[in-house]
N, C-alpha and C. Protein backbone atom coordinates (compact mmCIF):
# COMPACT_ATOMS: atom_id res chain seq x y z
N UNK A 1 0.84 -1.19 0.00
CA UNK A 1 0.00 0.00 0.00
C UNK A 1 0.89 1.25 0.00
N UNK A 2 0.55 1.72 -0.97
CA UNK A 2 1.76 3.01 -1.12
C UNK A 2 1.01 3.96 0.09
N UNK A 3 2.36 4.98 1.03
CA UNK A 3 1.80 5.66 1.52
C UNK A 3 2.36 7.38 1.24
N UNK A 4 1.42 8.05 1.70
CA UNK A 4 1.70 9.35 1.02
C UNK A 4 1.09 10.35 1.87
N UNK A 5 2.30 11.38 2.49
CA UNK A 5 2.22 12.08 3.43
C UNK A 5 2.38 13.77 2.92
N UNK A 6 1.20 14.67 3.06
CA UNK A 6 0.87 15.59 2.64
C UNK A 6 1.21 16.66 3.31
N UNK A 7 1.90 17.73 3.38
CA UNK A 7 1.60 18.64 4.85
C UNK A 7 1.90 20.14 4.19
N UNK A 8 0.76 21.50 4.01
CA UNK A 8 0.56 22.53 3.56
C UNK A 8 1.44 23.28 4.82
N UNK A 9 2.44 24.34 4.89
CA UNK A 9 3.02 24.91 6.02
C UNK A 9 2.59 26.32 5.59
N UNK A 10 1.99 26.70 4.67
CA UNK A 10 1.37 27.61 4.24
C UNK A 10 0.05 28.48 5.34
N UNK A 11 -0.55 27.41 5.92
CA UNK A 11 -1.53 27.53 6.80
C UNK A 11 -2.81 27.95 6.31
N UNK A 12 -2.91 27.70 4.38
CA UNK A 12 -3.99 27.16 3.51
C UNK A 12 -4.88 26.63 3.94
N UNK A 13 -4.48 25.45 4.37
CA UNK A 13 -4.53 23.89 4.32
C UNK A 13 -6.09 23.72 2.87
N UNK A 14 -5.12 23.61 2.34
CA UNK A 14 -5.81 23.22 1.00
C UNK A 14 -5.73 21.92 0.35
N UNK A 15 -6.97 21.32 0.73
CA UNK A 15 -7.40 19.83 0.46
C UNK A 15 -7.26 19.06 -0.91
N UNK A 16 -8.01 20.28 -1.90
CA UNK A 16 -7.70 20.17 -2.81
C UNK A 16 -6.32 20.12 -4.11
N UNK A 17 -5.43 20.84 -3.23
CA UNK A 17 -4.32 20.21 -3.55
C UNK A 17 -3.58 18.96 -3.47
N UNK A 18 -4.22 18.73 -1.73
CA UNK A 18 -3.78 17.66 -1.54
C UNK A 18 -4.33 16.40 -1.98
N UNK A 19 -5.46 16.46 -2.67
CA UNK A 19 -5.98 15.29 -3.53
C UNK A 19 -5.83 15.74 -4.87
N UNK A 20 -5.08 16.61 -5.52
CA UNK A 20 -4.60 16.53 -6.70
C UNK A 20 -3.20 15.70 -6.66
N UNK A 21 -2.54 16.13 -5.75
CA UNK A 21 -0.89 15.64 -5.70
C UNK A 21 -1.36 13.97 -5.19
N UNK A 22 -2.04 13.72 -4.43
CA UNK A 22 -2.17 11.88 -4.70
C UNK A 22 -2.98 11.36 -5.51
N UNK A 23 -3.65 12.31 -6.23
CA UNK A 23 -4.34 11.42 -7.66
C UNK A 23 -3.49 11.55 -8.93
N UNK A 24 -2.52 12.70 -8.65
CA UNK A 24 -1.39 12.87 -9.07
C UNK A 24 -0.29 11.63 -8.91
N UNK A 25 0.56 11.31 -7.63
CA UNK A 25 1.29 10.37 -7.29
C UNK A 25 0.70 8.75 -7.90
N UNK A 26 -0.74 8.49 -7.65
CA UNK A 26 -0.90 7.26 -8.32
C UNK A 26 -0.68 7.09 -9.66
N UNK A 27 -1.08 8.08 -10.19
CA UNK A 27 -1.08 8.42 -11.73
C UNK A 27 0.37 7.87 -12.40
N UNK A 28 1.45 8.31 -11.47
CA UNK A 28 2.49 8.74 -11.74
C UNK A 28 3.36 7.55 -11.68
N UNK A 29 3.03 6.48 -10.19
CA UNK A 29 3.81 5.31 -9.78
C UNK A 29 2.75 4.09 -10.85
N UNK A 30 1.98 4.34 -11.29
CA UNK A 30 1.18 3.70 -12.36
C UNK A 30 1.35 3.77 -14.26
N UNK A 31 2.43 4.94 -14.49
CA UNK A 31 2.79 5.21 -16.03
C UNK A 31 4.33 4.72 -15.71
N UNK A 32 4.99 5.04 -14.53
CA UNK A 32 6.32 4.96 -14.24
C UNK A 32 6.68 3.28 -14.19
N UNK A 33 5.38 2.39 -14.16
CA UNK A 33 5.25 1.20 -13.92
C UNK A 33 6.20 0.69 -12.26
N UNK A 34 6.04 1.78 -11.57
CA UNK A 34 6.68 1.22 -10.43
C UNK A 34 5.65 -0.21 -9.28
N UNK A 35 6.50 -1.31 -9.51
CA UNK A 35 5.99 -2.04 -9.09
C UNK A 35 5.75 -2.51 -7.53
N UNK A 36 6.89 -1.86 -7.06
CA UNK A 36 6.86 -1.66 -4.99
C UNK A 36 5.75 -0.72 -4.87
N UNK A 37 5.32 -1.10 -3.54
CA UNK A 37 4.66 0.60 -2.68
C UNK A 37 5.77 1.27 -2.66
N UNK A 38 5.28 2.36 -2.72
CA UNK A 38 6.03 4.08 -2.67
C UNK A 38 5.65 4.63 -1.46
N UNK A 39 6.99 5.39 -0.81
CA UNK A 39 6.44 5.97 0.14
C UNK A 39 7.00 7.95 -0.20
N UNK A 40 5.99 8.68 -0.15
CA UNK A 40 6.17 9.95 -0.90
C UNK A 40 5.93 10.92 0.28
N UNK A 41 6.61 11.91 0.43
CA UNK A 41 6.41 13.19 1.58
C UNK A 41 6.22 14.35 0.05
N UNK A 42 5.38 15.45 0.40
CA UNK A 42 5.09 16.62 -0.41
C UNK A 42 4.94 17.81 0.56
N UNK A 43 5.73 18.58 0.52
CA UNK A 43 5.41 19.71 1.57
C UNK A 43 4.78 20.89 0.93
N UNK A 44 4.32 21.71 1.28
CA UNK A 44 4.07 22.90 0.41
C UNK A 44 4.76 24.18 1.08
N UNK A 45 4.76 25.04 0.81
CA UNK A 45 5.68 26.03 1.16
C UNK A 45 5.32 27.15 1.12
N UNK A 46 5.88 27.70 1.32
CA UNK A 46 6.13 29.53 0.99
C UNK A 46 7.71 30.29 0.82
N UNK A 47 7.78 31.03 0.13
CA UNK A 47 9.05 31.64 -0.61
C UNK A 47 10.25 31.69 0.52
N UNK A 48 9.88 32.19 1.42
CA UNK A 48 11.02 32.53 2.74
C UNK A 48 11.13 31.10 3.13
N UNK A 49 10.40 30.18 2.84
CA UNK A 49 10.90 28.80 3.98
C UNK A 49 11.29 28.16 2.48
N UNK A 50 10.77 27.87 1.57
CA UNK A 50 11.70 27.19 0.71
C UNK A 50 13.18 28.19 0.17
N UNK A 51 13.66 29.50 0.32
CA UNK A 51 14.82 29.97 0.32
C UNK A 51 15.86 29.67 1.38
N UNK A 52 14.94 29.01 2.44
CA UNK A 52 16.23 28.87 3.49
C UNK A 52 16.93 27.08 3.11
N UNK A 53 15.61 26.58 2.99
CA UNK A 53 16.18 25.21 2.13
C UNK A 53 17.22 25.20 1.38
N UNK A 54 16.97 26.24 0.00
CA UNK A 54 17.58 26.22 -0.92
C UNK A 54 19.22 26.77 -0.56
N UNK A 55 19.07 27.91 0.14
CA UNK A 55 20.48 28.00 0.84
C UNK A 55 21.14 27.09 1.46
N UNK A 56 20.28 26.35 2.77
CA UNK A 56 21.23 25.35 3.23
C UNK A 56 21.53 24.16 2.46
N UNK A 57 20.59 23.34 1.86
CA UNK A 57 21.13 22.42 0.68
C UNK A 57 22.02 22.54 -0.26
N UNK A 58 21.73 23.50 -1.14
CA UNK A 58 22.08 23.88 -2.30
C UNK A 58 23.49 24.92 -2.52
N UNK A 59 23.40 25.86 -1.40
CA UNK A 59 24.29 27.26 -1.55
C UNK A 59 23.24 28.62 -2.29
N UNK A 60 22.47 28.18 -3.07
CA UNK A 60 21.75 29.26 -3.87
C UNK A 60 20.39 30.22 -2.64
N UNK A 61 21.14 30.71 -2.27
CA UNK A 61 20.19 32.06 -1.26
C UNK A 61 19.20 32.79 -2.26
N UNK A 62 18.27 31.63 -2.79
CA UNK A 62 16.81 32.72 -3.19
C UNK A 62 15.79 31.70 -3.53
N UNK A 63 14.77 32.26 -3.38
CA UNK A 63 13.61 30.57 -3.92
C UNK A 63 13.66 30.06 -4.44
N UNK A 64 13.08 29.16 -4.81
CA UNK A 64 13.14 28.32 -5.64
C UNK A 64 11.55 27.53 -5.88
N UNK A 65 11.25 26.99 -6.78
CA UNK A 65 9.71 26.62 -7.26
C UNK A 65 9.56 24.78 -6.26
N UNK A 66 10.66 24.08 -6.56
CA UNK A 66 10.17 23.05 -5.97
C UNK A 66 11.98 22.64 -6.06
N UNK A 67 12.26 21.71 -4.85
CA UNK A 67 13.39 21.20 -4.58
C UNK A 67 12.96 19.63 -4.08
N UNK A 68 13.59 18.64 -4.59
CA UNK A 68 13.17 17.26 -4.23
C UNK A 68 14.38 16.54 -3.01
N UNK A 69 14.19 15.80 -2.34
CA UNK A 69 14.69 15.02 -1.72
C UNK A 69 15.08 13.75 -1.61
N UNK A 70 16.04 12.74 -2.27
CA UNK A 70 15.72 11.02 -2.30
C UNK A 70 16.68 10.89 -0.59
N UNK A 71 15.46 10.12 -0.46
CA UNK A 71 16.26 9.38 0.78
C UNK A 71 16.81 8.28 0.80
N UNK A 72 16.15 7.16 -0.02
CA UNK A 72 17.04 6.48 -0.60
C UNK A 72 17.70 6.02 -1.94
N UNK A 73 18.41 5.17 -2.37
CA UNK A 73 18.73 5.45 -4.07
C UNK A 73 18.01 4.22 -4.22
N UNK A 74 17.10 3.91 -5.36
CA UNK A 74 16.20 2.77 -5.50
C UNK A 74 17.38 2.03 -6.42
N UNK A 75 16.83 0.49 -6.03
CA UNK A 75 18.00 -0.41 -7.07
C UNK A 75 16.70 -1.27 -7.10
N UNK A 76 16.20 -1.80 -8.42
CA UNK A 76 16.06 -3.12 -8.91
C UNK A 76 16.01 -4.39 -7.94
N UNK A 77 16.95 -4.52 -7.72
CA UNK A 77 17.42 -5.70 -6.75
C UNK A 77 17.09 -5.72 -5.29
N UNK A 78 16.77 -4.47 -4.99
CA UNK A 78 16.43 -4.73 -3.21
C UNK A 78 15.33 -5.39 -3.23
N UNK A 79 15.91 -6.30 -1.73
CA UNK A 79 14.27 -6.68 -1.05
C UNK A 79 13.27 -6.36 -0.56
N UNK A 80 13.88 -4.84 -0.04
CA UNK A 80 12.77 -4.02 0.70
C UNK A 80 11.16 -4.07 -0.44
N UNK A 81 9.97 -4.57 0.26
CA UNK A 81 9.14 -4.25 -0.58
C UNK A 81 8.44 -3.07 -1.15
N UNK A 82 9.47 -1.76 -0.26
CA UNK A 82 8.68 -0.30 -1.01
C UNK A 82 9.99 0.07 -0.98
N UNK A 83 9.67 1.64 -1.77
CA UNK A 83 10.43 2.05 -2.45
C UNK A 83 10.13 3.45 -1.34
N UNK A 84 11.15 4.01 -0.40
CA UNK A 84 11.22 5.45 0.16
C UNK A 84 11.66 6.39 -0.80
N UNK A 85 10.71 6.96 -1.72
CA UNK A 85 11.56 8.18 -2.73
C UNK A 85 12.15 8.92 -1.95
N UNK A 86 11.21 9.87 -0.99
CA UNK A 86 11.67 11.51 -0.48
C UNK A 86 11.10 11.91 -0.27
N UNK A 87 11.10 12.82 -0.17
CA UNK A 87 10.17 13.93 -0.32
C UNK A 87 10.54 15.47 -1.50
N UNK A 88 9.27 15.78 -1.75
CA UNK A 88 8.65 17.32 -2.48
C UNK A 88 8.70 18.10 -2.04
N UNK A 89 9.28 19.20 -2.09
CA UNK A 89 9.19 20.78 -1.66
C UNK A 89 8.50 21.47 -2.38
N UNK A 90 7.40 22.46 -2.47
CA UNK A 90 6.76 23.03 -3.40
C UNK A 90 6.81 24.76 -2.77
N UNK A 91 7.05 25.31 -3.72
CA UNK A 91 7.22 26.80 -2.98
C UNK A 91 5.65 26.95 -3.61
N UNK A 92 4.46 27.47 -2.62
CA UNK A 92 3.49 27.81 -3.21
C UNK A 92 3.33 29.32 -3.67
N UNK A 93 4.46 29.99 -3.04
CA UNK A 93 4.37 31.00 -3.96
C UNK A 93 4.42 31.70 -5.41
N UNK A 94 6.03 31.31 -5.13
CA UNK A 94 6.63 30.61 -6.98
C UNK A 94 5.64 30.14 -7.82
N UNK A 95 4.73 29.12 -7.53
CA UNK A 95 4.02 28.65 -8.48
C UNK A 95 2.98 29.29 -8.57
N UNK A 96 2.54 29.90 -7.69
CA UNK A 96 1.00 30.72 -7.79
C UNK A 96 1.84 32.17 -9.40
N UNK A 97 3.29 32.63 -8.95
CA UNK A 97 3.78 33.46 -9.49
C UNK A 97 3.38 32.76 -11.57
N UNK A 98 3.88 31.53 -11.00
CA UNK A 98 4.43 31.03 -12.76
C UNK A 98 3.32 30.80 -13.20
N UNK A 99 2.57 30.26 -12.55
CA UNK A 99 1.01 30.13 -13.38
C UNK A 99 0.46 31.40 -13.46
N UNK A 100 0.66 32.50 -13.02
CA UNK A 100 0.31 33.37 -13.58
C UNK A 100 0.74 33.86 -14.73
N UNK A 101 2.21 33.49 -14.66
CA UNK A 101 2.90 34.45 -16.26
C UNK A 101 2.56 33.30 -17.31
N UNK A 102 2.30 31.98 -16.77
CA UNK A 102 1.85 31.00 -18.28
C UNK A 102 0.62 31.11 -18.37
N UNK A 103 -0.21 31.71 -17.52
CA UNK A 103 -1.40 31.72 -17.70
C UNK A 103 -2.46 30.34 -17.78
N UNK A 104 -2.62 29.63 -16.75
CA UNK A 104 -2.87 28.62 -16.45
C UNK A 104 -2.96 28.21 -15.20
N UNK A 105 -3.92 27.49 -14.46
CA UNK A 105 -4.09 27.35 -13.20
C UNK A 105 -3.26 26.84 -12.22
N UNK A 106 -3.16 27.32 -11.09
CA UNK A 106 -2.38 26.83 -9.81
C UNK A 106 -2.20 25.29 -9.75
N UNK A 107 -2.92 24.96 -9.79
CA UNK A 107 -2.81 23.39 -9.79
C UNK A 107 -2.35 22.85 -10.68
N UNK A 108 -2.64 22.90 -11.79
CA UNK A 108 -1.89 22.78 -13.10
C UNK A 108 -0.30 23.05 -12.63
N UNK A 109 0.18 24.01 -12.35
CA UNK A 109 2.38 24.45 -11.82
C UNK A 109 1.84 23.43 -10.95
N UNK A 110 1.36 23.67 -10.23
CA UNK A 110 1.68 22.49 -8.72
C UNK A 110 2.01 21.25 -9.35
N UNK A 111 1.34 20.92 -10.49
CA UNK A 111 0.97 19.42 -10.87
C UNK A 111 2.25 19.33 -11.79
N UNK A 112 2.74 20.34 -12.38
CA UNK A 112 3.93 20.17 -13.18
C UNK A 112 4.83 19.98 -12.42
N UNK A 113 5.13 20.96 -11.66
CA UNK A 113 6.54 21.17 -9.97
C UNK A 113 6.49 19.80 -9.48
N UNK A 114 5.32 18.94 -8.99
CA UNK A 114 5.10 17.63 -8.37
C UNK A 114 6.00 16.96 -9.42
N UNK A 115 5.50 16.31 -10.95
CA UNK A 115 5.67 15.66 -11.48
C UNK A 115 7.42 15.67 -11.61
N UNK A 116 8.00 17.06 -11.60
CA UNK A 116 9.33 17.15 -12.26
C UNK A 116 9.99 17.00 -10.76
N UNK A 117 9.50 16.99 -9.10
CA UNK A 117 10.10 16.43 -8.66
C UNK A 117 10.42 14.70 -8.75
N UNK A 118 9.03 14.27 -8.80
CA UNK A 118 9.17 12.75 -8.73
C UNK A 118 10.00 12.45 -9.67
N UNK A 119 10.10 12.89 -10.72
CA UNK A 119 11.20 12.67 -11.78
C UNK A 119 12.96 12.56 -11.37
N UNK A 120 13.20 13.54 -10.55
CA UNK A 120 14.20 13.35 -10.00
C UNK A 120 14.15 12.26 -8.77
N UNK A 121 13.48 12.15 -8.39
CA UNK A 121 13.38 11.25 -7.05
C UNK A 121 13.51 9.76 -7.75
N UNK A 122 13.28 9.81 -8.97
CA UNK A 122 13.35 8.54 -9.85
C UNK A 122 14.45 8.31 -10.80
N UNK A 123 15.68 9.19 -10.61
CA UNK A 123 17.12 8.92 -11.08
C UNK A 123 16.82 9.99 -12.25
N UNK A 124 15.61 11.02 -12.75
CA UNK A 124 15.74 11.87 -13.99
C UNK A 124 16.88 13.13 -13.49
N UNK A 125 17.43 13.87 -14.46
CA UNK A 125 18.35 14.97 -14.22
C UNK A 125 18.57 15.73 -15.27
N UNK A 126 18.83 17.23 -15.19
CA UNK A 126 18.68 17.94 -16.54
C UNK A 126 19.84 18.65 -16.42
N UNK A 127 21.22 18.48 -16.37
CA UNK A 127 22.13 18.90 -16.16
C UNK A 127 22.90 18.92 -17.41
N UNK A 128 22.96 17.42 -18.42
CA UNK A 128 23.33 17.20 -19.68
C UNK A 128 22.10 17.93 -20.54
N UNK A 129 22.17 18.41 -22.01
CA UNK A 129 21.35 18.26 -22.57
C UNK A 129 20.94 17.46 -22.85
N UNK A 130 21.44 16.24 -23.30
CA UNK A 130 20.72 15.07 -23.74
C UNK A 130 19.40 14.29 -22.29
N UNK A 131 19.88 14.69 -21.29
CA UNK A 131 19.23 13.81 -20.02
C UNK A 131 17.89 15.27 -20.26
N UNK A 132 18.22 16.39 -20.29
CA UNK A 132 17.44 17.14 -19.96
C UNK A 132 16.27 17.32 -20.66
N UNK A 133 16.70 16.89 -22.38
CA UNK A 133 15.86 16.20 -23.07
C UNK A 133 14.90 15.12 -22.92
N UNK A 134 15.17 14.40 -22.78
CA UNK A 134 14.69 13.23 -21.90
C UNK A 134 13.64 13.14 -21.04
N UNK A 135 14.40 14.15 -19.63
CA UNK A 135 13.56 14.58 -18.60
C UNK A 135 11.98 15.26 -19.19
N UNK A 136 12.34 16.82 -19.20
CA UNK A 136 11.15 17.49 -19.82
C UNK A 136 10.54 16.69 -21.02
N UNK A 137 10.71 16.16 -21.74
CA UNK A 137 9.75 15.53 -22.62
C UNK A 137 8.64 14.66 -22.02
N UNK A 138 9.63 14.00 -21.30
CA UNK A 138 8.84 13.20 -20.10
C UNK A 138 7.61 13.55 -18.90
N UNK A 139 8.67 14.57 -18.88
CA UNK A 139 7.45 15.35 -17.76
C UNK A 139 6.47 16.07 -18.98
N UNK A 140 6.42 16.90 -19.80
CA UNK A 140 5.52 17.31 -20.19
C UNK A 140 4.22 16.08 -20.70
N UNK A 141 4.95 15.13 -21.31
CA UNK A 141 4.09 14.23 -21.30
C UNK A 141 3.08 13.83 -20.35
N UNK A 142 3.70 13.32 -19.62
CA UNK A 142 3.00 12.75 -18.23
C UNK A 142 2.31 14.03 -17.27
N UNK A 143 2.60 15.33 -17.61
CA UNK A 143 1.27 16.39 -17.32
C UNK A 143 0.38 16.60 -18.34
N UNK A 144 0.65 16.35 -19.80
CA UNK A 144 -0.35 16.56 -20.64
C UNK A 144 -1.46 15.31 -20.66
N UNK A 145 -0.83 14.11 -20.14
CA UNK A 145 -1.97 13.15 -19.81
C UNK A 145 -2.64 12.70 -18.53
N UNK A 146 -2.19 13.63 -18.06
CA UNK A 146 -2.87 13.32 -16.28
C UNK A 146 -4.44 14.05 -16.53
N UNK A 147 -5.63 13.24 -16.28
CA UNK A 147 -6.68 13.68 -16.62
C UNK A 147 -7.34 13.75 -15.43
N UNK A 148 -6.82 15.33 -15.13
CA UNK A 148 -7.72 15.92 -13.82
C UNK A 148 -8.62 17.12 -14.53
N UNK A 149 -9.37 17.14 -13.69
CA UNK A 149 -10.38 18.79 -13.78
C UNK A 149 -9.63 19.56 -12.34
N UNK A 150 -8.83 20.92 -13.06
CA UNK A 150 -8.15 21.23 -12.42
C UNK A 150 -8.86 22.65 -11.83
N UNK A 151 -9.09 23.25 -10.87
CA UNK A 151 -10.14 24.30 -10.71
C UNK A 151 -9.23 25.36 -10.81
N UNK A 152 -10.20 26.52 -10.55
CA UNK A 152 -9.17 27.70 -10.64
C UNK A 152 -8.85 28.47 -9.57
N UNK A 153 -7.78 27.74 -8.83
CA UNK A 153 -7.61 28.11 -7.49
C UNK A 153 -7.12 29.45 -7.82
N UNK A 154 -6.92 30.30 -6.63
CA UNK A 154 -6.00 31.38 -6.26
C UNK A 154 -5.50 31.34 -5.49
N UNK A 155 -4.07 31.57 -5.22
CA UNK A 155 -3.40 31.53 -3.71
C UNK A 155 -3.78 32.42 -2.95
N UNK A 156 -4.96 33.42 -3.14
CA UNK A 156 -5.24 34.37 -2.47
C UNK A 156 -6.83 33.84 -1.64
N UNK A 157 -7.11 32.98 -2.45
CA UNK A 157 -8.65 32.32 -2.15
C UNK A 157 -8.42 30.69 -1.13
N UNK A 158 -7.13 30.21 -1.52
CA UNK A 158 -6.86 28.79 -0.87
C UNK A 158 -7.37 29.21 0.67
């Protein structure tokens, strides 16, 4: 039984996200053909708490849209019967920002930011062109076929 741990620090608490991102996650451990349970953390954020992340992890002192976490490295061969990806960082600000300049709903970035973390949490990386190719094709795919009715949140209305 895959399990999947949600937590808005926003003080939203917006439900509806949080049943996009696990109708999202099944979607996702179901095209990815992952055959273990998954165990997935998704945080949501705000700009000042995902910048301090991004500083202490990273070195880069300024927000960032979504930062992923693997806790462990998945192999093929283990016995463990699930798979611990990580966890999701989601800056909900950032994304409320980008869906505005693409013009397209909150949930929709959320649902992209989600997808392109699990991507990394799943060995993807866009550092080469060729991988980065790869990656985004991938992810755009797998958001252009995720068949949600996505509403038209506002981060001002969550």
């Amino acid at each position: 039984m895959n399990q999947y741990y949600f937590e808005d620090k926003t003080n939203k608490n917006n439900l509806e996200l949080e049943k996009m991102t696990n109708s999202l996650l099944s979607y996702l451990i179901e095209q990815m053909k992952i055959e273990k349970d998954v165990i997935l953390s998704c945080t949501i954020c705000d700009d000042t708490s995902i910048q301090k992340i991004n500083c202490q992890y990273r070195n880069i002192d300024k927000p960032t849209d979504v930062i992923s976490f693997a806790y462990n490295d998945y192999n093929e061969g283990d016995d463990e019967p699930f798979i611990d990806l990580g966890e999701i960082v989601i800056s909900l600000d950032t994304a409320n920002k980008q869906a505005i300049y693409y013009n397209h709903p909150l949930e929709r970035e959320i649902a992209f930011l989600f997808i392109h973390g699990f991507l990394h949490l799943n060995g993807y990386d866009h550092i080469q062109k060729d991988e980065a190719d790869i990656m985004f094709n991938l992810q755009n795919e797998l958001l252009n076929n995720f068949n949600y009715e996505y509403k038209e949140l506002n981060v001002n209305e969550i």
